[in-house]
N, C-alpha and C. Protein backbone atom coordinates (compact mmCIF):
# COMPACT_ATOMS: atom_id res chain seq x y z
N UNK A 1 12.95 -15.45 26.38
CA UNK A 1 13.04 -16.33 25.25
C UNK A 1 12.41 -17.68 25.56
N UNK A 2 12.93 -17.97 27.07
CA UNK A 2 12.17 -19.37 27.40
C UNK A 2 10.41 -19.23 26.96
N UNK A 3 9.76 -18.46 27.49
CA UNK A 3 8.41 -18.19 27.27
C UNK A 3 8.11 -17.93 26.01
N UNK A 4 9.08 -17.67 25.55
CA UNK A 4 8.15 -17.26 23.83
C UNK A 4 8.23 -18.97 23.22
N UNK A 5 9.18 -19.85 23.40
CA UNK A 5 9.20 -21.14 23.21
C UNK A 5 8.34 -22.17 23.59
N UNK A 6 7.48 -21.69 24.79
CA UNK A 6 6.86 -22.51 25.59
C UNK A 6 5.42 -21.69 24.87
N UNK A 7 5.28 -20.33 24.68
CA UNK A 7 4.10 -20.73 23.74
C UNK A 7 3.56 -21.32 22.60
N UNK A 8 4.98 -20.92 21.77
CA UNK A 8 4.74 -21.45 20.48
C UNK A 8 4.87 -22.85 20.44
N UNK A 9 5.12 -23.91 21.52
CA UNK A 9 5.34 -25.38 21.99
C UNK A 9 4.04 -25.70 22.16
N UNK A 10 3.26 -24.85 22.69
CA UNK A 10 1.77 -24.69 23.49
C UNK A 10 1.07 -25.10 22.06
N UNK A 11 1.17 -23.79 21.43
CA UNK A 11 0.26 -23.52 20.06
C UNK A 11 0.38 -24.47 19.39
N UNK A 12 1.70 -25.00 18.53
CA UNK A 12 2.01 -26.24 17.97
C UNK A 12 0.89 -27.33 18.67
N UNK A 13 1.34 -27.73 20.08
CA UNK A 13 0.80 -28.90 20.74
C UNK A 13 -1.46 -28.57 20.08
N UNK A 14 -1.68 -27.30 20.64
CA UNK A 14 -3.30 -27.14 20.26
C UNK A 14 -3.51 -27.29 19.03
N UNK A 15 -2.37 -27.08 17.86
CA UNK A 15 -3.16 -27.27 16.61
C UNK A 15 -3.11 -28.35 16.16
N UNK A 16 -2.47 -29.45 16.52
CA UNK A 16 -2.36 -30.52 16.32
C UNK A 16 -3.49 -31.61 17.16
N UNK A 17 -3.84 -30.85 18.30
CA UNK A 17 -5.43 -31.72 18.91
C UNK A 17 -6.34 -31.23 18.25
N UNK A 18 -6.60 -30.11 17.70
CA UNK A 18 -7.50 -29.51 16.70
C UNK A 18 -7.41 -30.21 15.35
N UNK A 19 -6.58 -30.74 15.09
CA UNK A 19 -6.84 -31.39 13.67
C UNK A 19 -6.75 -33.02 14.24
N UNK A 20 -6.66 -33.51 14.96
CA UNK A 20 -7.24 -34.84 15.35
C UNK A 20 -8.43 -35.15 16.13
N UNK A 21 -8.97 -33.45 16.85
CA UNK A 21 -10.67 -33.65 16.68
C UNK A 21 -11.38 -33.55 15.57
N UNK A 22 -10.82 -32.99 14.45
CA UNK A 22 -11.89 -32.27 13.21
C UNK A 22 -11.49 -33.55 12.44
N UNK A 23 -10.28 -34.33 12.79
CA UNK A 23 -10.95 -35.95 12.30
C UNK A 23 -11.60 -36.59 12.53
N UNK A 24 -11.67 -36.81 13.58
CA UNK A 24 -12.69 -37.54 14.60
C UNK A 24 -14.32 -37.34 14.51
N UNK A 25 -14.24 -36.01 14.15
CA UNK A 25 -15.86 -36.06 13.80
C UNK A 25 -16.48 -35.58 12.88
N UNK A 26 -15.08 -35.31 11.30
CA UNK A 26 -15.55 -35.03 10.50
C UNK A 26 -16.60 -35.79 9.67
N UNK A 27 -16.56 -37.25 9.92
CA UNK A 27 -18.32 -37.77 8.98
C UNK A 27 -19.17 -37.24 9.21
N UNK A 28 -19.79 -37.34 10.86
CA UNK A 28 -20.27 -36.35 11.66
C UNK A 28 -20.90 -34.88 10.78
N UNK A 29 -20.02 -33.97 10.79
CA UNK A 29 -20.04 -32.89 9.99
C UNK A 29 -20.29 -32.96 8.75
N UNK A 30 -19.60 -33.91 8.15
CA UNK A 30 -19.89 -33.84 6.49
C UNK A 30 -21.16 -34.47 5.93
N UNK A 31 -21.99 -35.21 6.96
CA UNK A 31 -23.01 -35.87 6.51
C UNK A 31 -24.20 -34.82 7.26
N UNK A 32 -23.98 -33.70 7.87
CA UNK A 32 -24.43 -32.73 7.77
C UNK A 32 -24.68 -31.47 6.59
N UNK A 33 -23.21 -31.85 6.35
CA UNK A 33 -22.72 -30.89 5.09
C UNK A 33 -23.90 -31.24 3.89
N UNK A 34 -23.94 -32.72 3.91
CA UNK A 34 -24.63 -32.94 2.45
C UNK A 34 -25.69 -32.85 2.58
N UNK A 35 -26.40 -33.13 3.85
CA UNK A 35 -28.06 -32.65 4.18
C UNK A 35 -28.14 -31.45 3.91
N UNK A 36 -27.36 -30.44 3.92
CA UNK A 36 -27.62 -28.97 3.87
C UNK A 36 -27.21 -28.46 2.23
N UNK A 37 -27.06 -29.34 1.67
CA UNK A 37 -26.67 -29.21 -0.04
C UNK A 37 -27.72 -29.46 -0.79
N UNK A 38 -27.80 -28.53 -1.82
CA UNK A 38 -28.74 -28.44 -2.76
C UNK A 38 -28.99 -28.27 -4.15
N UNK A 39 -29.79 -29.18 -4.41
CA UNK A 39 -29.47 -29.60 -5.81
C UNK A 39 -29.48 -28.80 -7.05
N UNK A 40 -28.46 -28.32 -7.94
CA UNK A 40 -28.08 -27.50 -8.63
C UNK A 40 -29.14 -28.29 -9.86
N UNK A 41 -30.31 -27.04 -10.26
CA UNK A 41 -31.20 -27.01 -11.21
C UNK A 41 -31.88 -28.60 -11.65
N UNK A 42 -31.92 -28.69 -12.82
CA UNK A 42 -32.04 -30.35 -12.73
C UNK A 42 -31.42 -31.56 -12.84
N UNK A 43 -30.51 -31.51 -12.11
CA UNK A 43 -29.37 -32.47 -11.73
C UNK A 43 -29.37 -32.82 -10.65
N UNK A 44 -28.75 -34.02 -10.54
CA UNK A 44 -28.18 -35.02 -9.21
C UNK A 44 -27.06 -34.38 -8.82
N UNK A 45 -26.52 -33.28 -9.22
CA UNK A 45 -25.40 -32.70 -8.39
C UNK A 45 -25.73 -31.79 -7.46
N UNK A 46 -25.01 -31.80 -6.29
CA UNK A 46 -25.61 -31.23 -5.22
C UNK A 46 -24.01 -30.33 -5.02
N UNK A 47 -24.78 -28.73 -4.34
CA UNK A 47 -23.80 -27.47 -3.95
C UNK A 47 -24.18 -27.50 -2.56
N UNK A 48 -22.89 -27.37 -1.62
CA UNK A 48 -22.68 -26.84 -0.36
C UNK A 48 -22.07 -25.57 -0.51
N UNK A 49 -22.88 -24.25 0.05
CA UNK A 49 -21.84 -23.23 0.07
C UNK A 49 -21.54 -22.81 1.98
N UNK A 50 -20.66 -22.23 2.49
CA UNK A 50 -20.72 -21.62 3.31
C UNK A 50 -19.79 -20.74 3.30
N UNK A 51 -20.55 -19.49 4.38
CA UNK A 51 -19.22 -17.99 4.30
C UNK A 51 -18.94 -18.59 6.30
N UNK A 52 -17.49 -18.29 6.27
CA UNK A 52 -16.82 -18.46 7.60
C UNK A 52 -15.81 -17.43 8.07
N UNK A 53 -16.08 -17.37 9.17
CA UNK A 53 -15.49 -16.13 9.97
C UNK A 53 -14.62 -16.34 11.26
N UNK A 54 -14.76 -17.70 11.27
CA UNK A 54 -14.03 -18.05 12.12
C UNK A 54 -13.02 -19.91 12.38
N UNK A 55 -13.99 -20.56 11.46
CA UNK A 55 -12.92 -21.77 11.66
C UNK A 55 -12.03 -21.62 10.30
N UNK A 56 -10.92 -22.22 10.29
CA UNK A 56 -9.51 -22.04 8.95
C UNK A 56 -9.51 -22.97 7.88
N UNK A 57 -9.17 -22.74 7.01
CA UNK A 57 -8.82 -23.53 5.79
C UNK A 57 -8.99 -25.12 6.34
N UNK A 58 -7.68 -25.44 7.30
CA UNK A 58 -7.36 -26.48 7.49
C UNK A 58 -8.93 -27.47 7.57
N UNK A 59 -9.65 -26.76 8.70
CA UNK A 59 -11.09 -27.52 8.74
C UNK A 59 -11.95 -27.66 7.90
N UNK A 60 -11.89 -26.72 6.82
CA UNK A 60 -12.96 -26.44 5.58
C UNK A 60 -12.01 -27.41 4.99
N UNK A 61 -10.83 -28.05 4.71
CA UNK A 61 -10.32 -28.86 3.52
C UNK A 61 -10.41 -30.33 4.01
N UNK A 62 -10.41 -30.70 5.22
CA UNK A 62 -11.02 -31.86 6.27
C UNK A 62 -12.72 -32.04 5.96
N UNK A 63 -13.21 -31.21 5.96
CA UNK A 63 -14.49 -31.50 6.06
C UNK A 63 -14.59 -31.92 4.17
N UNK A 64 -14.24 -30.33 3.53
CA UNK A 64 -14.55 -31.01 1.82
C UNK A 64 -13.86 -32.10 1.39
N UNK A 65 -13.06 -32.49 2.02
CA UNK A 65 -12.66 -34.31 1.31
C UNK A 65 -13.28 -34.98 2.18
N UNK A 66 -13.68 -35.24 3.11
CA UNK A 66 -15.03 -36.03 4.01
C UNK A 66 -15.90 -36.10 3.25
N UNK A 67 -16.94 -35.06 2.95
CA UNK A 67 -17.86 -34.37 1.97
C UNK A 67 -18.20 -35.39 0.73
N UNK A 68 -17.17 -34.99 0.32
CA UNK A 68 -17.26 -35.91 -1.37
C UNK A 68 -17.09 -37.21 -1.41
N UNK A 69 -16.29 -37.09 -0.61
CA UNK A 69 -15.88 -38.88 -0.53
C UNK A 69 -16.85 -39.86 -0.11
N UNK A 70 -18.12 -39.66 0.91
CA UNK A 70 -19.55 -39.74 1.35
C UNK A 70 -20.32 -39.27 -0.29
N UNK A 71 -20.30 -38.43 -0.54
CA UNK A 71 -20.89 -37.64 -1.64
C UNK A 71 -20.66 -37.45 -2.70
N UNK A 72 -20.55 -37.93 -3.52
CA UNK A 72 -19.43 -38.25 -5.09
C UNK A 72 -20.00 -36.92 -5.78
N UNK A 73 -21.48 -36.65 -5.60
CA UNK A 73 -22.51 -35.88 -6.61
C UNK A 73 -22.31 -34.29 -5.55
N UNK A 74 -21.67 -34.08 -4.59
CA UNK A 74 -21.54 -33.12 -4.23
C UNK A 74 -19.85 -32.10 -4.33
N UNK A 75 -20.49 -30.81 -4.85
CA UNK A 75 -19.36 -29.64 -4.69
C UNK A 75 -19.50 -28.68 -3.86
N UNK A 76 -18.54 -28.75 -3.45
CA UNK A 76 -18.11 -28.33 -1.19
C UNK A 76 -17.65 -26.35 -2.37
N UNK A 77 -18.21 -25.32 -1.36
CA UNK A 77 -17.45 -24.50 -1.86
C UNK A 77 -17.56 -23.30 -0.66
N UNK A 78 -16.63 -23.41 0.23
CA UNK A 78 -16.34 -22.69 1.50
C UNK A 78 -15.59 -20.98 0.79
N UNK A 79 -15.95 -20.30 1.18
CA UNK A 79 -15.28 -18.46 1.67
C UNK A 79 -15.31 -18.29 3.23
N UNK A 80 -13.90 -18.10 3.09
CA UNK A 80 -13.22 -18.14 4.70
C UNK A 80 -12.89 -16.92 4.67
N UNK A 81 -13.49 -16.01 6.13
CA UNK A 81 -12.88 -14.36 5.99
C UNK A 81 -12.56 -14.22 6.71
N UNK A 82 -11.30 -13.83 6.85
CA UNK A 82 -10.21 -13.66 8.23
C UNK A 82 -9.54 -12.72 8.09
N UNK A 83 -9.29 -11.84 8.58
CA UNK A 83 -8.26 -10.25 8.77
C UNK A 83 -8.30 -9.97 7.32
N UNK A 84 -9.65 -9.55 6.94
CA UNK A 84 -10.07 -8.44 5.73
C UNK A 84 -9.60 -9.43 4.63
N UNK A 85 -9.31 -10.59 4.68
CA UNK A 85 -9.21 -11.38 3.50
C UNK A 85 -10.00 -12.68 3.21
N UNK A 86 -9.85 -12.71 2.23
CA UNK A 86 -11.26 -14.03 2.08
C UNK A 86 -10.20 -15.16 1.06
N UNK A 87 -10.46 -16.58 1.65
CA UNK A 87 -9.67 -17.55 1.09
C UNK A 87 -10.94 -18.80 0.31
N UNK A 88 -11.01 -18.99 -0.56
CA UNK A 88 -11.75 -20.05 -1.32
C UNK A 88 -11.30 -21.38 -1.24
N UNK A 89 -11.95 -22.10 -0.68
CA UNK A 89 -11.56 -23.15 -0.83
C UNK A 89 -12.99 -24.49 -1.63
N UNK A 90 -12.45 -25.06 -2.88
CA UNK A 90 -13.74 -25.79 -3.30
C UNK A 90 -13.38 -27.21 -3.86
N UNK A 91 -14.91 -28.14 -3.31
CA UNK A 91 -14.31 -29.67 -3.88
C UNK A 91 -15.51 -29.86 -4.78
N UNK A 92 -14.75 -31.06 -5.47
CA UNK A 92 -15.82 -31.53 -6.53
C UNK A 92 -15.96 -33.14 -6.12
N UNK A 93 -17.05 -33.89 -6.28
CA UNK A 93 -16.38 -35.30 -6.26
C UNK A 93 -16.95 -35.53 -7.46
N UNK A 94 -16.35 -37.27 -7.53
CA UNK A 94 -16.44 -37.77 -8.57
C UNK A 94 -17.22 -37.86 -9.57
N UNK A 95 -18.55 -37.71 -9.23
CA UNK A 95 -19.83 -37.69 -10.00
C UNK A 95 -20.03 -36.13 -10.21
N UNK A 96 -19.33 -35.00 -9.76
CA UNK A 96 -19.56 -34.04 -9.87
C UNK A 96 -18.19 -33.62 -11.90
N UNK A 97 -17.20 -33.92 -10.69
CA UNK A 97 -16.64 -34.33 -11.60
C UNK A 97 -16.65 -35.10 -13.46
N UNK A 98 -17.24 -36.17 -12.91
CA UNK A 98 -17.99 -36.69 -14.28
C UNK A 98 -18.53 -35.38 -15.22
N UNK A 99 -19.51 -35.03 -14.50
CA UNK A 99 -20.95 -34.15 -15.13
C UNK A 99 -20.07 -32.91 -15.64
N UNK A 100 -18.95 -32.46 -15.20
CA UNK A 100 -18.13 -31.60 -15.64
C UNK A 100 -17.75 -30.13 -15.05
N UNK A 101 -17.91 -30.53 -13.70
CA UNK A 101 -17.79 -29.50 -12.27
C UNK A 101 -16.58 -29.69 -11.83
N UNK A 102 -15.53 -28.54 -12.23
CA UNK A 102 -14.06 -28.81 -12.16
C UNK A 102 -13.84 -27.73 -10.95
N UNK A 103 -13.49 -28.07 -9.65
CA UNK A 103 -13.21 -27.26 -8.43
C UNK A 103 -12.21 -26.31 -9.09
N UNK A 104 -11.47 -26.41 -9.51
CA UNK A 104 -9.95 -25.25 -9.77
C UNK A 104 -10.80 -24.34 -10.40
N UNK A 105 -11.58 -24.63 -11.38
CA UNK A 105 -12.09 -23.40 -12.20
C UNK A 105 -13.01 -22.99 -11.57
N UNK A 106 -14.32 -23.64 -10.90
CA UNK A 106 -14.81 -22.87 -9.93
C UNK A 106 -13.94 -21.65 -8.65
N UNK A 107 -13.10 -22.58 -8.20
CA UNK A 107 -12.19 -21.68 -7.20
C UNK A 107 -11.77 -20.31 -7.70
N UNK A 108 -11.33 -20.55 -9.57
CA UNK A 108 -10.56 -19.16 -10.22
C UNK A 108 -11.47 -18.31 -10.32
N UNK A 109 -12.92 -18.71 -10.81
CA UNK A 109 -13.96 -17.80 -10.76
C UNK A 109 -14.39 -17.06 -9.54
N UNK A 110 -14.73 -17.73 -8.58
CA UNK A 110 -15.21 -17.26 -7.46
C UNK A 110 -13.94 -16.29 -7.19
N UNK A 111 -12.80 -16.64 -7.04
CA UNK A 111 -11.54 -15.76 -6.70
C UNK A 111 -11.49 -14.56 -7.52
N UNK A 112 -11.93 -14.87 -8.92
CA UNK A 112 -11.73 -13.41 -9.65
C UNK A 112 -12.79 -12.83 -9.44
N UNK A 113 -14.01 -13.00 -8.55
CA UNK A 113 -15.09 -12.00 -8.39
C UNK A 113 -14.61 -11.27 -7.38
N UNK A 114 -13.50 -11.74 -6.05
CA UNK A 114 -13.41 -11.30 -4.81
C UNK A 114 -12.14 -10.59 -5.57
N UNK A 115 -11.58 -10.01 -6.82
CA UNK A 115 -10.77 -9.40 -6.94
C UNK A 115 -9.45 -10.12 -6.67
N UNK A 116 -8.80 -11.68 -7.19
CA UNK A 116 -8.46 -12.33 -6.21
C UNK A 116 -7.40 -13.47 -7.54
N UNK A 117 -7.19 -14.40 -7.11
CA UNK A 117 -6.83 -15.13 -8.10
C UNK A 117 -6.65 -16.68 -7.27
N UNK A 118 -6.86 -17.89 -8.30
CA UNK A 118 -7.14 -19.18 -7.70
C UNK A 118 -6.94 -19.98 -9.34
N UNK A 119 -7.02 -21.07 -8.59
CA UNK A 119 -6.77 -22.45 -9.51
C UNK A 119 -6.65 -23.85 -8.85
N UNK A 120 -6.84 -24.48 -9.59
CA UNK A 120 -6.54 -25.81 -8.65
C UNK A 120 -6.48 -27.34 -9.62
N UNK A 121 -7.01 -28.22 -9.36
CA UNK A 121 -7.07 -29.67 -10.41
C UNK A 121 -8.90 -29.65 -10.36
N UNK A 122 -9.32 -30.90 -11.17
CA UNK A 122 -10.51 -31.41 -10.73
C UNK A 122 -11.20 -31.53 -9.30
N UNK A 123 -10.59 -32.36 -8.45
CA UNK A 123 -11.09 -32.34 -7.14
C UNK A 123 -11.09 -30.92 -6.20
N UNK A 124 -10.23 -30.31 -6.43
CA UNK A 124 -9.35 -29.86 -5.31
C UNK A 124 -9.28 -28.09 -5.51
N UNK A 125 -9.91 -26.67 -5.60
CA UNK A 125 -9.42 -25.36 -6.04
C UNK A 125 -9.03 -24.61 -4.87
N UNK A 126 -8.53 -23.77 -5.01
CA UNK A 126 -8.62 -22.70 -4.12
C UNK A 126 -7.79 -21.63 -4.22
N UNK A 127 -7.81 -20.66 -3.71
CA UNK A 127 -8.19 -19.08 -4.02
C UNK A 127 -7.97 -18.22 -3.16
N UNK A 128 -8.07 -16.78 -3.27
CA UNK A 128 -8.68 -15.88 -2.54
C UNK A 128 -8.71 -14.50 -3.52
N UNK A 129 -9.35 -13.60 -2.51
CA UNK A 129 -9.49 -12.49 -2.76
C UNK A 129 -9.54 -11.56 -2.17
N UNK A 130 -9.41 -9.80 -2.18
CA UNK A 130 -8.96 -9.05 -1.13
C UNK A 130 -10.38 -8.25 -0.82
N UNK A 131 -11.39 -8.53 -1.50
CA UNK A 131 -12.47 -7.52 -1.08
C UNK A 131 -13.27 -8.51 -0.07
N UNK A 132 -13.26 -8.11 0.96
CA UNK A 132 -13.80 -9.06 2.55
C UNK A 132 -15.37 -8.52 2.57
N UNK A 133 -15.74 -7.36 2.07
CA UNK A 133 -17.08 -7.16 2.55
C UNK A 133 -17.69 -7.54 0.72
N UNK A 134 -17.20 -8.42 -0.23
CA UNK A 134 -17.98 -8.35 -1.47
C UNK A 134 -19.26 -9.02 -1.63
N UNK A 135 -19.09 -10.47 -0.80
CA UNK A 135 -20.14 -11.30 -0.50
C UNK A 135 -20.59 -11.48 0.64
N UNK A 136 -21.61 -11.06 0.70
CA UNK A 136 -22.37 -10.39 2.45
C UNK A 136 -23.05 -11.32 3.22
N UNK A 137 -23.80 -12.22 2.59
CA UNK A 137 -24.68 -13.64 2.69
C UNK A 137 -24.75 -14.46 1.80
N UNK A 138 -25.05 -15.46 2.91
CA UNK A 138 -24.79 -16.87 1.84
C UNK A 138 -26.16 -16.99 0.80
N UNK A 139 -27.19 -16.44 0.61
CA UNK A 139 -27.85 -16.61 -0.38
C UNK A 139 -27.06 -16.12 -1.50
N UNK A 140 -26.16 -14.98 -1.35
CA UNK A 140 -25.81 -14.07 -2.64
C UNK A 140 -24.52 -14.96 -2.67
N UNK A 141 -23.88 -15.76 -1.92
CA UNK A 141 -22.46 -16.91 -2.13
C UNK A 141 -23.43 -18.03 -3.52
N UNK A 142 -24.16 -18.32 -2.73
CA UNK A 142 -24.90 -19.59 -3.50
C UNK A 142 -25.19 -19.14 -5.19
N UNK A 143 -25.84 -17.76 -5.36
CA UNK A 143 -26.40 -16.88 -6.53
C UNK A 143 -24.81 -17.16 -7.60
N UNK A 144 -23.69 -16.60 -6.59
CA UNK A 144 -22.64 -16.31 -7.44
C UNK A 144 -21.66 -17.57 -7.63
N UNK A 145 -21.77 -18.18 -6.67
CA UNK A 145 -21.54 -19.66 -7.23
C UNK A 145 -22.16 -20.79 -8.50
N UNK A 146 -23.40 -20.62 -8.09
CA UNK A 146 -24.63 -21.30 -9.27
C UNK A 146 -23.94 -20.81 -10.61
N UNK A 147 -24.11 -19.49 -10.70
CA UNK A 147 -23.68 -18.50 -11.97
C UNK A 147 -21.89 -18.75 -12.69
N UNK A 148 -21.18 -19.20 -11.45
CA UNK A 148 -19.95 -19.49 -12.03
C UNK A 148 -19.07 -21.07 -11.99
N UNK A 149 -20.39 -21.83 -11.98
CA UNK A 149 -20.64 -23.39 -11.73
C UNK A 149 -21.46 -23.67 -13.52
N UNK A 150 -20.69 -23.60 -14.27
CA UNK A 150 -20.65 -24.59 -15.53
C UNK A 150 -19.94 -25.27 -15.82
N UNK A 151 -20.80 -26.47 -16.14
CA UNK A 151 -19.43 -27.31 -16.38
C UNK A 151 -18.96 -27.49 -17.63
N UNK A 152 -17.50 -27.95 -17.21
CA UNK A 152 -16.06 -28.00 -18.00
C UNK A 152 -15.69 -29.11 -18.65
N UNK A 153 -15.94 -29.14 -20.05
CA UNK A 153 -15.53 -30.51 -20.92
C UNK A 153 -14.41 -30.81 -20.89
C-alpha cells in the first residue's frame, strides 16, 4: 500500500511540473501556433488545426488560450487521440468571435462527425468522439473543419 501511495505522490508531483513547464513556454508555442495558421478564404481570420497522439487536453487548452489571447483573429482547433478515443478541443478569439466563429458549435460539429457529442460558449468548445481512425490527416482535419466553420449570428 505504501508503494502504491508513493506512486501516485510521484505522478501527482510530475503532473504538476508538466503544467508549470507548458506555462513557461507556452508563448513560445503559441506564437508558433499562429505562424502555422491559415487564413480561412478571404478573411483575417486565421485556423490552427492539429491531430495529437500524444500530448493531453490539459496542454492543447494551455496552448489555445495562449493562442488567442496573442491572436484575437485566430481559431485553435486540436483532435486529441488517445486509447481509441478522440477528444476536441476548440478556441475562438475575440476577433474570431466578432466575425461569428463560435468554438462550442464548431466543437459540436466536429464531435458529431467523430460520432461524438460537444458544446461549449463562444471562446471555449469541446467534445469528442468514438471513431479514432475517422480523421486520418491533418489536411482532411483542416477540409472538415473549414466545412463546419460558419459563422454564427
Amino acid at each position: 500500500m505504501e508503494s502504491y501511495q508513493k506512486f501516485f505522490d510521484d505522478s501527482e508531483q510530475t503532473k504538476r511540473k508538466n503544467k508549470a513547464l507548458i506555462r513557461h513556454v507556452s508563448e513560445i508555442i503559441a506564437n508558433d501556433v499562429i505562424s502555422k495558421s491559415k487564413k480561412i478564404q478571404d478573411t483575417e481570420i486565421k485556423l490552427y488545426t492539429i491531430l495529437e497522439e500524444v500530448l493531453d487536453d490539459e496542454y492543447h487548452i494551455e496552448i489555445g488560450q495562449k493562442s488567442i489571447a496573442i491572436s484575437p483573429n485566430l481559431i485553435y482547433v486540436a483532435i486529441i487521440s488517445l486509447n481509441d478515443k478522440n477528444r476536441v478541443i476548440v478556441f475562438s478569439g475575440d476577433n474570431a468571435i466578432n466575425a461569428g466563429y463560435h468554438a462550442g458549435k464548431i466543437a459540436k460539429n466536429l464531435s458529431t462527425y467523430l460520432n461524438g457529442s460537444g458544446g461549449g460558449d463562444k471562446r471555449f468548445g469541446q467534445g469528442g468522439g468514438k471513431f479514432h481512425s475517422r480523421i486520418t490527416n491533418l489536411s482532411e482535419l483542416e477540409n472538415i473543419a473549414i466545412n463546419t466553420i460558419i459563422p454564427q449570428s
